[in-house]
C-alpha atoms as a PDB file:
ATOM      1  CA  UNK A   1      99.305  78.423 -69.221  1.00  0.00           C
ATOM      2  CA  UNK A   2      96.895  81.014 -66.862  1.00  0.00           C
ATOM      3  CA  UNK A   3      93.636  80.322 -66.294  1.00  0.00           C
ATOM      4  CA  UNK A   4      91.329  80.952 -68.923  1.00  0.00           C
ATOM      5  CA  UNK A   5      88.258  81.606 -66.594  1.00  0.00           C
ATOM      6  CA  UNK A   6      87.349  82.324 -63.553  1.00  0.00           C
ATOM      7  CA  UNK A   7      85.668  79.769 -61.281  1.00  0.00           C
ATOM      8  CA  UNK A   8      81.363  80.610 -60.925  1.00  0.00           C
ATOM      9  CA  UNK A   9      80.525  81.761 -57.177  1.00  0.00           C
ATOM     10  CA  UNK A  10      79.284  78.481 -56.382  1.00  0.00           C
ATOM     11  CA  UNK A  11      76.162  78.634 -54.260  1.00  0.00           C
ATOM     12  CA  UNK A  12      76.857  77.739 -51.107  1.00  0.00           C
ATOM     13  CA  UNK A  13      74.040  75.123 -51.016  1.00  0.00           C
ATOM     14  CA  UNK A  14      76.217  73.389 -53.580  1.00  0.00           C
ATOM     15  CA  UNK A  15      79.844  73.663 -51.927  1.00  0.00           C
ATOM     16  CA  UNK A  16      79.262  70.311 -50.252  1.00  0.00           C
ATOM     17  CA  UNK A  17      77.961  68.173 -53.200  1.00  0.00           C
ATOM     18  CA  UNK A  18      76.393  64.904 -53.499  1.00  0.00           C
ATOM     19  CA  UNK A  19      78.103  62.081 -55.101  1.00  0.00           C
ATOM     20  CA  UNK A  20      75.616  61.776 -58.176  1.00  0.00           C
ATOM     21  CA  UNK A  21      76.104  65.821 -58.800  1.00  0.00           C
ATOM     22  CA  UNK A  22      79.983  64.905 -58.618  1.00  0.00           C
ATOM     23  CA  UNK A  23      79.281  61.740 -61.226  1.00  0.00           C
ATOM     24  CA  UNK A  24      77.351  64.061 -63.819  1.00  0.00           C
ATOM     25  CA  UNK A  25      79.989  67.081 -63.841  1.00  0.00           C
ATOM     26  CA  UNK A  26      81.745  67.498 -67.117  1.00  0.00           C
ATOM     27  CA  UNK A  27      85.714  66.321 -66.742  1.00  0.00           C
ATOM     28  CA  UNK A  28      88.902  66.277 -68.901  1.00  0.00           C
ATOM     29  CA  UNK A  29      91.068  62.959 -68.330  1.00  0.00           C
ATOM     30  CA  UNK A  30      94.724  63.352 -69.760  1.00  0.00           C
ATOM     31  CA  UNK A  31      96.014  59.952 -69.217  1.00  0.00           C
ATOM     32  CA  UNK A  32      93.647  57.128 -70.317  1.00  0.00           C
ATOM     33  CA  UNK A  33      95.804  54.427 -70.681  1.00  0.00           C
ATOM     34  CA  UNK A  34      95.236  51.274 -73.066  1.00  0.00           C
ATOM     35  CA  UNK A  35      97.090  47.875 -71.878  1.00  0.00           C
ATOM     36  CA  UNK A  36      96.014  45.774 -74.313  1.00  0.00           C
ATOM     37  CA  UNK A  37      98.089  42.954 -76.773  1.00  0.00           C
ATOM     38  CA  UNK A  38      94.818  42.495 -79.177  1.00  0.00           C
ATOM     39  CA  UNK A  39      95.474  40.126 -81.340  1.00  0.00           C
ATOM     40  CA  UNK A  40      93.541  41.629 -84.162  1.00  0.00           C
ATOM     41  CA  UNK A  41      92.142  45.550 -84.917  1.00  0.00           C
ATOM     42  CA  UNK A  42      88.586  44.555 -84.106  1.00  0.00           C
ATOM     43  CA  UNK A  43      89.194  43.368 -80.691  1.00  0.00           C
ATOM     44  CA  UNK A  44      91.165  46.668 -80.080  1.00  0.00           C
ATOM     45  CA  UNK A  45      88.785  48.471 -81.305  1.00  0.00           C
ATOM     46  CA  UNK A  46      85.863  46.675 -79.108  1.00  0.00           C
ATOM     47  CA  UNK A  47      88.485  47.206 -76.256  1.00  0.00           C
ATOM     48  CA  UNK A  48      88.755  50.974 -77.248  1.00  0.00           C
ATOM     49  CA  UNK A  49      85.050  51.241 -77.687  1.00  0.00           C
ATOM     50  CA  UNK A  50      84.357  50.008 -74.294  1.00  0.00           C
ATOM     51  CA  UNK A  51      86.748  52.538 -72.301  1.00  0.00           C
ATOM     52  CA  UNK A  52      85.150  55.449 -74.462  1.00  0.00           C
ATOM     53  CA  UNK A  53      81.883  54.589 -73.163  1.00  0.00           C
ATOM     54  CA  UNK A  54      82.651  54.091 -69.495  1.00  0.00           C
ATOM     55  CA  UNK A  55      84.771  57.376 -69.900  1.00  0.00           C
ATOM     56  CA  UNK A  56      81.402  59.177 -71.295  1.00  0.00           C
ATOM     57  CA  UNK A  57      79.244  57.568 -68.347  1.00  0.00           C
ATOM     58  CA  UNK A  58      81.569  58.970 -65.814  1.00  0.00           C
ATOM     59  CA  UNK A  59      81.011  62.419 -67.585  1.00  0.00           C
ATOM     60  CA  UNK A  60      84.169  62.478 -69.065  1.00  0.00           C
ATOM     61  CA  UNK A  61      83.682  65.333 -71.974  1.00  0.00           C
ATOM     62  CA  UNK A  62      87.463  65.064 -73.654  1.00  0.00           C
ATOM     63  CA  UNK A  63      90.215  61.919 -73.167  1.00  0.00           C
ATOM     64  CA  UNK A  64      93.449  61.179 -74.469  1.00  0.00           C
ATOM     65  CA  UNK A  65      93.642  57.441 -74.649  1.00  0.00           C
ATOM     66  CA  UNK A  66      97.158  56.450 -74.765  1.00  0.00           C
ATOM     67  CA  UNK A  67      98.534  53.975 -76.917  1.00  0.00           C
ATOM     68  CA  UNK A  68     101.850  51.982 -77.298  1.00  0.00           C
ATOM     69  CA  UNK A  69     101.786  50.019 -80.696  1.00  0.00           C
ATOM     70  CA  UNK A  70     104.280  47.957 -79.927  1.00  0.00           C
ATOM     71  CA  UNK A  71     102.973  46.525 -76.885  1.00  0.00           C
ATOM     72  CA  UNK A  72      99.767  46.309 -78.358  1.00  0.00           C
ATOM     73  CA  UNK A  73     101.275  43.739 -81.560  1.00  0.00           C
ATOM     74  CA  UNK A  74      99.994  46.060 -84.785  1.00  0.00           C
ATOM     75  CA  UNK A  75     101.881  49.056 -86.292  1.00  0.00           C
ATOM     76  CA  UNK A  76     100.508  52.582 -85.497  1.00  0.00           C
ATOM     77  CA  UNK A  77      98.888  52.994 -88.359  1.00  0.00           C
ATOM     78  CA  UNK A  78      96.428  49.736 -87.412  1.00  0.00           C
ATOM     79  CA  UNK A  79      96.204  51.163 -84.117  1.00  0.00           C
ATOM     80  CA  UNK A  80      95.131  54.779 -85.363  1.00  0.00           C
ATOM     81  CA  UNK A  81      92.361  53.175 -87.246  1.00  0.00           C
ATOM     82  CA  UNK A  82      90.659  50.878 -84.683  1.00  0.00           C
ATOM     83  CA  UNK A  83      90.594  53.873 -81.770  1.00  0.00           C
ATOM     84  CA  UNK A  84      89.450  56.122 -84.803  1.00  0.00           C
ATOM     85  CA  UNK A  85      86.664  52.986 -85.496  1.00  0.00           C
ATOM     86  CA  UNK A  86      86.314  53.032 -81.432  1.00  0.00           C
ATOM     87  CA  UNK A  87      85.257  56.656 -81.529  1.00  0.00           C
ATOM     88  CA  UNK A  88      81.401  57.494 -80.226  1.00  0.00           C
ATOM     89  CA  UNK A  89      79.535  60.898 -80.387  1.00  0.00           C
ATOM     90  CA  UNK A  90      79.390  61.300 -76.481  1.00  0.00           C
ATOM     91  CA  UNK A  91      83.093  61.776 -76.043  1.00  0.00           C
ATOM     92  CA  UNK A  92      85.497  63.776 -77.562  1.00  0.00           C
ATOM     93  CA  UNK A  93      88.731  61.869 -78.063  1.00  0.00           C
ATOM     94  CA  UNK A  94      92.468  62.016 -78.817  1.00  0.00           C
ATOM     95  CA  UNK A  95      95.620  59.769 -79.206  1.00  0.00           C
ATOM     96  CA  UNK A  96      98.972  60.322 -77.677  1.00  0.00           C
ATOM     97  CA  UNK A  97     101.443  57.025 -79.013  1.00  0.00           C
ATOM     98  CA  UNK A  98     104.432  55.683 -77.247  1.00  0.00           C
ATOM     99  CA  UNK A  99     107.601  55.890 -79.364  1.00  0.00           C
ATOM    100  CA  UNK A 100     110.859  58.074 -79.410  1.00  0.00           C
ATOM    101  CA  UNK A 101     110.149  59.459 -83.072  1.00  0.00           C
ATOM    102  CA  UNK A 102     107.413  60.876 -84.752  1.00  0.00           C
ATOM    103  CA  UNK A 103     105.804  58.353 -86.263  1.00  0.00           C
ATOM    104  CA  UNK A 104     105.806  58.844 -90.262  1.00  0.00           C
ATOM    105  CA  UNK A 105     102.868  55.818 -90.936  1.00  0.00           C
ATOM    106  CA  UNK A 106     100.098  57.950 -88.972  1.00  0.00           C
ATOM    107  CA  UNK A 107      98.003  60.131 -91.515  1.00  0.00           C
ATOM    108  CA  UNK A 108      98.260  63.919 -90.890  1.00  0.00           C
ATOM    109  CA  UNK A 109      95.018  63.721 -89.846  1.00  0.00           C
ATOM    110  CA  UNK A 110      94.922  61.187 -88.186  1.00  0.00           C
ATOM    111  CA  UNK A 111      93.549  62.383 -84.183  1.00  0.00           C
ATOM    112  CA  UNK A 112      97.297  62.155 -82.635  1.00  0.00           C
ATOM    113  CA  UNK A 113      97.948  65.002 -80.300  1.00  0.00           C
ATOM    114  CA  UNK A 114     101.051  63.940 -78.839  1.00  0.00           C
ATOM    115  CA  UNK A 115     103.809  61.613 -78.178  1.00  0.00           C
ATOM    116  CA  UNK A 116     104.509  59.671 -74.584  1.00  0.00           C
ATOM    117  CA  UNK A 117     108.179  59.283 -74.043  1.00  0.00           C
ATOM    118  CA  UNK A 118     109.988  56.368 -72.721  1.00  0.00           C
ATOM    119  CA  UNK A 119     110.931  56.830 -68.772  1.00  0.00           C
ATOM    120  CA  UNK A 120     114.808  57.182 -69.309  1.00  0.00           C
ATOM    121  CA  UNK A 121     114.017  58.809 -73.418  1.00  0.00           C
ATOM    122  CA  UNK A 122     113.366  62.639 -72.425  1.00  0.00           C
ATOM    123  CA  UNK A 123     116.241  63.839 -74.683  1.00  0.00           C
ATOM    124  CA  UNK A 124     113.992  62.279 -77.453  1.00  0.00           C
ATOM    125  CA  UNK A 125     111.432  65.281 -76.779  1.00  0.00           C
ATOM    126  CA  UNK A 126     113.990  67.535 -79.146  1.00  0.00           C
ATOM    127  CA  UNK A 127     113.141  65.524 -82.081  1.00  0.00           C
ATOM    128  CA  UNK A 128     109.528  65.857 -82.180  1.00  0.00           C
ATOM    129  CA  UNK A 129     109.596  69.663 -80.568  1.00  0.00           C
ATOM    130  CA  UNK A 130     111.201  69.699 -84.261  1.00  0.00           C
ATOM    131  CA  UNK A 131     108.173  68.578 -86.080  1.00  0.00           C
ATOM    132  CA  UNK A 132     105.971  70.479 -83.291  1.00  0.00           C
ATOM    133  CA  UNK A 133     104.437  67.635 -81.476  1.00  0.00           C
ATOM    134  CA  UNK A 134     104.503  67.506 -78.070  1.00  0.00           C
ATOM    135  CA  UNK A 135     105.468  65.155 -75.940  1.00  0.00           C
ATOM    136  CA  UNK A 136     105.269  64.170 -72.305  1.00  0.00           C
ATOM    137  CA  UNK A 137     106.580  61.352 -70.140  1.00  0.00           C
ATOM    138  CA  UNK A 138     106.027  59.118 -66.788  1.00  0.00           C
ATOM    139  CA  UNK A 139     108.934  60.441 -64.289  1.00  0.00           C
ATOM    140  CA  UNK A 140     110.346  57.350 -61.548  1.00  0.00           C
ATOM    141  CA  UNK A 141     111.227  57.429 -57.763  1.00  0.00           C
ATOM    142  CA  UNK A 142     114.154  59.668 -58.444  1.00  0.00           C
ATOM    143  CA  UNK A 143     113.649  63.436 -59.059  1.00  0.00           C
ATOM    144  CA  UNK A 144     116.640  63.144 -61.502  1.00  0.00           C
ATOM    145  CA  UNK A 145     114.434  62.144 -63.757  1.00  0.00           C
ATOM    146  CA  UNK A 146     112.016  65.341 -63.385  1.00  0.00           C
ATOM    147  CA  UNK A 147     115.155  67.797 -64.076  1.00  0.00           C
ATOM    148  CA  UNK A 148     116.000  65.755 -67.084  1.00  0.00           C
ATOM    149  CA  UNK A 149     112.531  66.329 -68.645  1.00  0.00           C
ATOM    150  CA  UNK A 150     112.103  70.056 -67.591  1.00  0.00           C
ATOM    151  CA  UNK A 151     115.939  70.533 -69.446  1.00  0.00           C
ATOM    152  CA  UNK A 152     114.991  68.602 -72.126  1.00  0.00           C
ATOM    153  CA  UNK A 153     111.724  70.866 -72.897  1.00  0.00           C
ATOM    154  CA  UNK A 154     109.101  67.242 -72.024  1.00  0.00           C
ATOM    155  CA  UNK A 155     105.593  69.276 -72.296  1.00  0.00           C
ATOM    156  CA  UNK A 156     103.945  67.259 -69.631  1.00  0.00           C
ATOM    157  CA  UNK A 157     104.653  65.142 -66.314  1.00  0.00           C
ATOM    158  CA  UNK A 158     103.153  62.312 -65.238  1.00  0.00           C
ATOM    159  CA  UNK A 159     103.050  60.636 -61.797  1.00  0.00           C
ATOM    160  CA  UNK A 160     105.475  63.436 -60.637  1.00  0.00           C
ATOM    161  CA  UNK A 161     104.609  62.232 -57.140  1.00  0.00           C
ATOM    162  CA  UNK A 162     108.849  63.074 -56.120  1.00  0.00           C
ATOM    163  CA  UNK A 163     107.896  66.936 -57.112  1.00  0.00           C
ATOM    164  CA  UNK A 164     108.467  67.447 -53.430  1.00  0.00           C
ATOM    165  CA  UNK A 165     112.093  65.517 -53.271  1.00  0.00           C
ATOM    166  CA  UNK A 166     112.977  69.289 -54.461  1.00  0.00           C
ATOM    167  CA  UNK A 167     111.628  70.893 -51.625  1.00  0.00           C
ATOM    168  CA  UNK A 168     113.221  72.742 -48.932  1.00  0.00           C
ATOM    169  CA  UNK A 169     111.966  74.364 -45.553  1.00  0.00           C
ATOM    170  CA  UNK A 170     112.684  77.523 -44.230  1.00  0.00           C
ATOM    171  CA  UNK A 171     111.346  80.246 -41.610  1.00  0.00           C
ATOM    172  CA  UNK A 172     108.829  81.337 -44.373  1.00  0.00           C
ATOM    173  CA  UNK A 173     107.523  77.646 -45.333  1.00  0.00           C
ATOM    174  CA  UNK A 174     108.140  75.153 -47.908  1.00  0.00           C
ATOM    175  CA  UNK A 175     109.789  76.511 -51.332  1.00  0.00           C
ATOM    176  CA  UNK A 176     110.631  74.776 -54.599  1.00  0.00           C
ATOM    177  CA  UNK A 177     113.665  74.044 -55.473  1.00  0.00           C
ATOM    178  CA  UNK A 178     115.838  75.064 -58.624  1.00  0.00           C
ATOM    179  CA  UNK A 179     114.169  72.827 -60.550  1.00  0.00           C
ATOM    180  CA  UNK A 180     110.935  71.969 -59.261  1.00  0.00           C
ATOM    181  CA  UNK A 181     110.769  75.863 -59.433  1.00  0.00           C
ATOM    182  CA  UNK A 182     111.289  76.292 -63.333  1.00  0.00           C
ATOM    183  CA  UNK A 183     108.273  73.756 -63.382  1.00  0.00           C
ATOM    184  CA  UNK A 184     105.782  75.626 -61.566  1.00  0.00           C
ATOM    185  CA  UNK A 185     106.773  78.563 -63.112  1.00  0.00           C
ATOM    186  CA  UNK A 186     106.348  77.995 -66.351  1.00  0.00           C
ATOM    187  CA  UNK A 187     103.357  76.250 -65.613  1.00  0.00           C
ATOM    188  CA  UNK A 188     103.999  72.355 -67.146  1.00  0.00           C
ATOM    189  CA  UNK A 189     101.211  70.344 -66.194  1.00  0.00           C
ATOM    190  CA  UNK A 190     101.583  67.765 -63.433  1.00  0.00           C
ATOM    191  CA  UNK A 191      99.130  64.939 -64.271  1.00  0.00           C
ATOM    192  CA  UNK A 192      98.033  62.765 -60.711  1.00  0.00           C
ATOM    193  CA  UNK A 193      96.449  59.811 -60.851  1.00  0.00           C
ATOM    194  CA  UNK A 194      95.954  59.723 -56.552  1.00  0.00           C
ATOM    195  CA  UNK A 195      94.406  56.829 -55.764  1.00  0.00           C
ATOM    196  CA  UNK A 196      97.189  54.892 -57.513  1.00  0.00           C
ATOM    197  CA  UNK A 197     100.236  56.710 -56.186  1.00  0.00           C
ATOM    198  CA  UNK A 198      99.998  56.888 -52.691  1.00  0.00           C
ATOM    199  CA  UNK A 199      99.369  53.556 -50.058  1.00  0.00           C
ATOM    200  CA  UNK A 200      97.628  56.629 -47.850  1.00  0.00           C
ATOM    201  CA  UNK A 201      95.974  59.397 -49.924  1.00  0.00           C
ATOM    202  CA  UNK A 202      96.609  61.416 -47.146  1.00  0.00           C
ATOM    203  CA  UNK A 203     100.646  61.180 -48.060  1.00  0.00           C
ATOM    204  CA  UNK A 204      99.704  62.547 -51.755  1.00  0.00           C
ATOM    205  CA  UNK A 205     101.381  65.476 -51.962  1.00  0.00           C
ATOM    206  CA  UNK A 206      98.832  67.055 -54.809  1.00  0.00           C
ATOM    207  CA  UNK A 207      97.295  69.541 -52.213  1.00  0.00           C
ATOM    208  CA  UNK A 208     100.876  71.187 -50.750  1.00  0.00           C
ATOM    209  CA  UNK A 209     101.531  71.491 -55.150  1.00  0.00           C
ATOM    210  CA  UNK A 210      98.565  73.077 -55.701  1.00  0.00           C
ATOM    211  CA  UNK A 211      98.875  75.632 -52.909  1.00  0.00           C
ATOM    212  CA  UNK A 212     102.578  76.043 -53.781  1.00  0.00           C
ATOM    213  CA  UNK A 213     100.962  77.048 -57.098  1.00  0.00           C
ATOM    214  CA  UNK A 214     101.737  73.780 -59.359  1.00  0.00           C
ATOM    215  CA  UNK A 215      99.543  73.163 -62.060  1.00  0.00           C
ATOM    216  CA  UNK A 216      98.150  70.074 -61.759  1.00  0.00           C
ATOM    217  CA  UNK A 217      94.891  67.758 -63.215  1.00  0.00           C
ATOM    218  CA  UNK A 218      93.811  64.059 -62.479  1.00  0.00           C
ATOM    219  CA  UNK A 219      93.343  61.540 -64.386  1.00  0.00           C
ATOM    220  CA  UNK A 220      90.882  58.537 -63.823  1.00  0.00           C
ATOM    221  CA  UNK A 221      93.856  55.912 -63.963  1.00  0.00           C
ATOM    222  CA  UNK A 222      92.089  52.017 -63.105  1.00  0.00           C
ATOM    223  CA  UNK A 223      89.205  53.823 -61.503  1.00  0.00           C
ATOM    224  CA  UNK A 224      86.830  56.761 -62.703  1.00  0.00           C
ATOM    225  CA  UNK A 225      87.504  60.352 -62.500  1.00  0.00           C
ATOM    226  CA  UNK A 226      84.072  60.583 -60.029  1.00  0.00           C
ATOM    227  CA  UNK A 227      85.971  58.184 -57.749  1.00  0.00           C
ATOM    228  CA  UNK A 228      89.356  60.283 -57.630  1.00  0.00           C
ATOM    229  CA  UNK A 229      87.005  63.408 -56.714  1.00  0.00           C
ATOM    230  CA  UNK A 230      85.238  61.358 -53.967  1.00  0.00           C
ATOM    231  CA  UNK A 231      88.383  60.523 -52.676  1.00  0.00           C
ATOM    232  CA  UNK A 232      89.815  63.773 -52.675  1.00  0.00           C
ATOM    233  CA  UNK A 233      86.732  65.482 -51.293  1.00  0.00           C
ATOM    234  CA  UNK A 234      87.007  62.720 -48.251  1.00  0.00           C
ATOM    235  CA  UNK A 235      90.557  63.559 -47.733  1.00  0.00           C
ATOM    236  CA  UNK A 236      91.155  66.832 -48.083  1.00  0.00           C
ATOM    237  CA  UNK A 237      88.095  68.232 -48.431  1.00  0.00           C
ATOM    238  CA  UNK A 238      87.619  69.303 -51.987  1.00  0.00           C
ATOM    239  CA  UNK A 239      84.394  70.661 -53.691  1.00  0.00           C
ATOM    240  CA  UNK A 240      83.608  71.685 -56.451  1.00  0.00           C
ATOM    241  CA  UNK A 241      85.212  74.537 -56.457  1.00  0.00           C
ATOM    242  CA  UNK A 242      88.718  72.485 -56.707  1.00  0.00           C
ATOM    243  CA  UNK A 243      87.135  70.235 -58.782  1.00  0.00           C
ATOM    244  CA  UNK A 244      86.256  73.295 -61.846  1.00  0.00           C
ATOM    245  CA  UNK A 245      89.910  74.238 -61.391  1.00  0.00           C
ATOM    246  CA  UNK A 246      91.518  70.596 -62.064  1.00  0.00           C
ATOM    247  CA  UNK A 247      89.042  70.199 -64.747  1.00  0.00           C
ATOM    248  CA  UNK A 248      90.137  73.912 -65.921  1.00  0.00           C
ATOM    249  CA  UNK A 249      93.422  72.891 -65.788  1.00  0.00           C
ATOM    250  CA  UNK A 250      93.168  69.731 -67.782  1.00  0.00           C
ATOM    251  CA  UNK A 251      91.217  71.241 -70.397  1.00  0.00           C
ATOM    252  CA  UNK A 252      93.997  74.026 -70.758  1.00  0.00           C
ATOM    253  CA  UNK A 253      96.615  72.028 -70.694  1.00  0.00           C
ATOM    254  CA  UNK A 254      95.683  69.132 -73.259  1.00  0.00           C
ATOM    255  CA  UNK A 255      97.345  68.456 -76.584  1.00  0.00           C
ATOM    256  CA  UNK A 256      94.006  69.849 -78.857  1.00  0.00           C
ATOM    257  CA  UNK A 257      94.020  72.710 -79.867  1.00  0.00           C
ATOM    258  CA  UNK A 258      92.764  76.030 -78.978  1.00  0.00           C
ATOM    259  CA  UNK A 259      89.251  76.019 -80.811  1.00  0.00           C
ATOM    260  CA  UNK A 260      88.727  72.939 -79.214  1.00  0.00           C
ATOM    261  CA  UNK A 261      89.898  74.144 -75.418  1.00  0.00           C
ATOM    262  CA  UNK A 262      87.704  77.042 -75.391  1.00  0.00           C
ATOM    263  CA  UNK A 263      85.126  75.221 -77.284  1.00  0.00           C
ATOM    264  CA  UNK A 264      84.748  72.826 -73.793  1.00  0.00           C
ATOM    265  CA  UNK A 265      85.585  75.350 -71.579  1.00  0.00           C
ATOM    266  CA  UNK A 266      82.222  77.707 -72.778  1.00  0.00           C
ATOM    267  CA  UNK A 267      80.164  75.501 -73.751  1.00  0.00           C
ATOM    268  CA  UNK A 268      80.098  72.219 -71.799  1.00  0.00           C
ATOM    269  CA  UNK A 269      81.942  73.353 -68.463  1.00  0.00           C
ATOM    270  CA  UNK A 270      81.439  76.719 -67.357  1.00  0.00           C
ATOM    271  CA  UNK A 271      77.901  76.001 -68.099  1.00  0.00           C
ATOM    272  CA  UNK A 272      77.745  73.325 -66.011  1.00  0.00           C
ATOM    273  CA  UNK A 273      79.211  74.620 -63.027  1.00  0.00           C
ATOM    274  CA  UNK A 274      77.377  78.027 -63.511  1.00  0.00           C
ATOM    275  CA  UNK A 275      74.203  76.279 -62.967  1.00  0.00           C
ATOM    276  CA  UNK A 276      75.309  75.181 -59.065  1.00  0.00           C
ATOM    277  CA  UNK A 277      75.859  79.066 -58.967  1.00  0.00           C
ATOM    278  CA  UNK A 278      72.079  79.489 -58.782  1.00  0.00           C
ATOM    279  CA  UNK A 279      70.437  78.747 -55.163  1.00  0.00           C
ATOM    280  CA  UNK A 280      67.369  77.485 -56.572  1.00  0.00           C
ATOM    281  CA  UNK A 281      68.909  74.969 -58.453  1.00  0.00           C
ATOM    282  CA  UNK A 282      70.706  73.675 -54.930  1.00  0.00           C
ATOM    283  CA  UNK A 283      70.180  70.332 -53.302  1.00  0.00           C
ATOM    284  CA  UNK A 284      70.025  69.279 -49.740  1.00  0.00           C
ATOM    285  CA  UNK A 285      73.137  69.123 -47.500  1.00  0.00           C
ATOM    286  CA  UNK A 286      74.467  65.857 -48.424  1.00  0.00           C
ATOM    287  CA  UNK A 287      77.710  65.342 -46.247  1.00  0.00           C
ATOM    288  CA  UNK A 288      76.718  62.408 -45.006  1.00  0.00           C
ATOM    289  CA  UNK A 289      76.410  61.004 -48.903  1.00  0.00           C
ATOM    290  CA  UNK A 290      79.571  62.208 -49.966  1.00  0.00           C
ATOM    291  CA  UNK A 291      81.037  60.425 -47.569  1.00  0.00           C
ATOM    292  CA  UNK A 292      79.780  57.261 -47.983  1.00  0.00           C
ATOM    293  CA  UNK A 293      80.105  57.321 -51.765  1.00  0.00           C
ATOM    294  CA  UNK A 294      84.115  58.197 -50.999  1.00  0.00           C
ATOM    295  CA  UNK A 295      84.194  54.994 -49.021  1.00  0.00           C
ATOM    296  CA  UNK A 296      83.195  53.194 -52.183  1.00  0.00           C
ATOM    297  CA  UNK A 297      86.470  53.644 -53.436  1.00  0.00           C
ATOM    298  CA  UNK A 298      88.075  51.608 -50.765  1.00  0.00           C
ATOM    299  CA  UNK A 299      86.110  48.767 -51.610  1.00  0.00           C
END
C-alpha cells in the first residue's frame, strides 16, 4: 500500500525532539503480544486491561493485541470476551488469534482482524484468504521461510530480520533478491521489533530496508514504542520525520479497515505532527535529552 499522506514540513526547531515530545506522539503498534496461561477470564482480562493502559500511556492510539487461545487454557470465544471486557476508551484495539483455521466460535463481530500463523503453517494462509481474513506470521533464521510466506500470499511479516539473507552486491549497491524483491514490491509490511532482534542495534538491518524501499513499522515488543524510537533516534539518527512515516506505515498497513485507517491518520496523527510544523510551537534544542533518555533503554 502507498502512502496515504505526505509527511508535515517539520519545523526545524522540532527535527531534534525531546524525549517527552517523542512519549506523547500518537503511534500504531501491530504486534502486542499476550503470554499469558490465566487460569480464569477475569485474570485475562485484568492482564489485558493492564497492557491497554500502558499501551495508551505510551501514546499508543491503535494495537493489535495478539492472542493464542490455546496457550492461554480457554477457547477463543472466552478469550474474545475478556480482551473485549479489557477494552478502555483511550485506545483503540483489535485481536489477531493464533490458529491455522478460521475460527468458527468467534462472533462476526467480534473485534478479530486477523489470524497469526504458525512458523512452519504459511500454506494455511489459503484457507482463511478464502473466508477473507488475513493472516500474517513470525519468519525464523532461515530466509526459506520468508519465500514460503510471500508464495503462499501471508499478508504480513514479522521479525523478518533475514530480509537481507536475499541480498546481493553489485557495482550499483545492494539489490533484493528474487524474492525479497516481490516483497518490497508489492509492499507487505515488515513488522520490527529492534531492540529485541539484534545483540547491537547497530546490526539491525531496518534502516538499509527502508532505504531499499521496504515497508516497514515497529512494534513496542517487551518495551514501549517511545523506547524503540529513542533507540533508533540514538542509533541512527531518526526524528520525527521517520518516526510519522513508521507510524504512517503501521496505520496503513493494519488489519482495520479503511474508515478506521483514515479515521487515525486525519484526525489523531497528521494533527499531531502538523503542530511541530509550526515554529512557535518549537522547543529548545534538546540533543543532549534525547540522548540520555535513549540510554534509558539500556538499563
Amino acid at each position: 500500500m502507498g502512502r496515504m499522506h505526505d509527511a508535515p514540513l517539520i519545523s526545524p526547531e522540532n527535527k531534534d525532539s525531546a524525549a517527552d515530545v517523542v512519549a506523547k506522539l500518537p503511534k500504531v503498534s501491530l504486534f502486542e503480544p499476550i503470554n499469558s496461561t490465566a487460569a480464569t477470564p477475569e485474570e485475562l482480562t485484568a492482564t489485558i486491561r493492564e497492557r491497554y493502559e500502558a499501551l495508551a500511556a505510551d501514546g499508543v492510539v491503535y494495537a493489535e493485541l495478539h492472542l493464542d487461545p490455546a496457550a492461554i487454557g480457554l477457547d477463543a470465544a472466552a478469550v474474545v470476551e475478556a480482551a473485549g471486557a479489557a477494552r478502555i476508551p483511550s485506545l483503540d484495539s483489535r485481536l489477531v488469534l493464533a490458529g491455522t483455521a478460521p475460527e468458527a466460535a468467534v462472533p462476526d463481530d467480534a473485534p478479530v482482524v486477523g489470524y497469526n500463523l504458525p512458523q512452519d503453517e504459511a500454506g494455511a494462509a489459503a484457507d482463511f484468504r478464502a473466508a477473507y481474513l488475513p493472516t500474517q506470521i513470525h519468519v525464523g533464521e532461515d530466509f526459506a521461510e520468508v519465500e514460503r510466506a510471500a508464495q503462499a500470499g501471508v499478508n504480513r511479516l514479522i521479525h523478518p530480520v533475514n530480509m537481507i539473507d536475499d541480498f546481493t552486491a553489485n557495482i550499483e549497491g545492494i539489490v533484493p533478491g528474487k524474492a525479497s524483491g516481490y516483497i518490497r514490491d508489492r509492499h507487505i509490511p515488515l513488522v520490527f521489533t529492534p531492540l529485541e532482534e539484534a545483540e547491537e542495534l547497530t546490526d539491525h538491518p531496518l534502516p538499509l530496508l527502508q532505504q531499499l524501499g521496504f515497508t516497514c513499522t515497529i512494534s513496542s515488543g517487551e518495551t514501549t514504542l517511545t523506547k524503540q524510537f529513542l533507540a533508533l533516534s540514538e542509533t541512527f539518527g531518526y526524528g520525527l520525520e521517520e518516526f510519522f512515516d513508521l507510524t504512517v506505515k503501521a496505520v496503513e498497513n493494519s488489519f482495520a479497515d479503511q474508515e478506521l485507517r483514515q479515521h487515525l491518520l486525519e484526525t489523531v496523527i497528521l494533527p499531531a505532527y502538523e503542530e511541530l510544523s509550526d515554529p512557535e510551537l518549537a522547543g529548545p534544542d534538546t540533543e543532549e535529552s534525547l540522548a540520555d533518555a535513549a540510554e534509558e533503554t539500556t538499563d
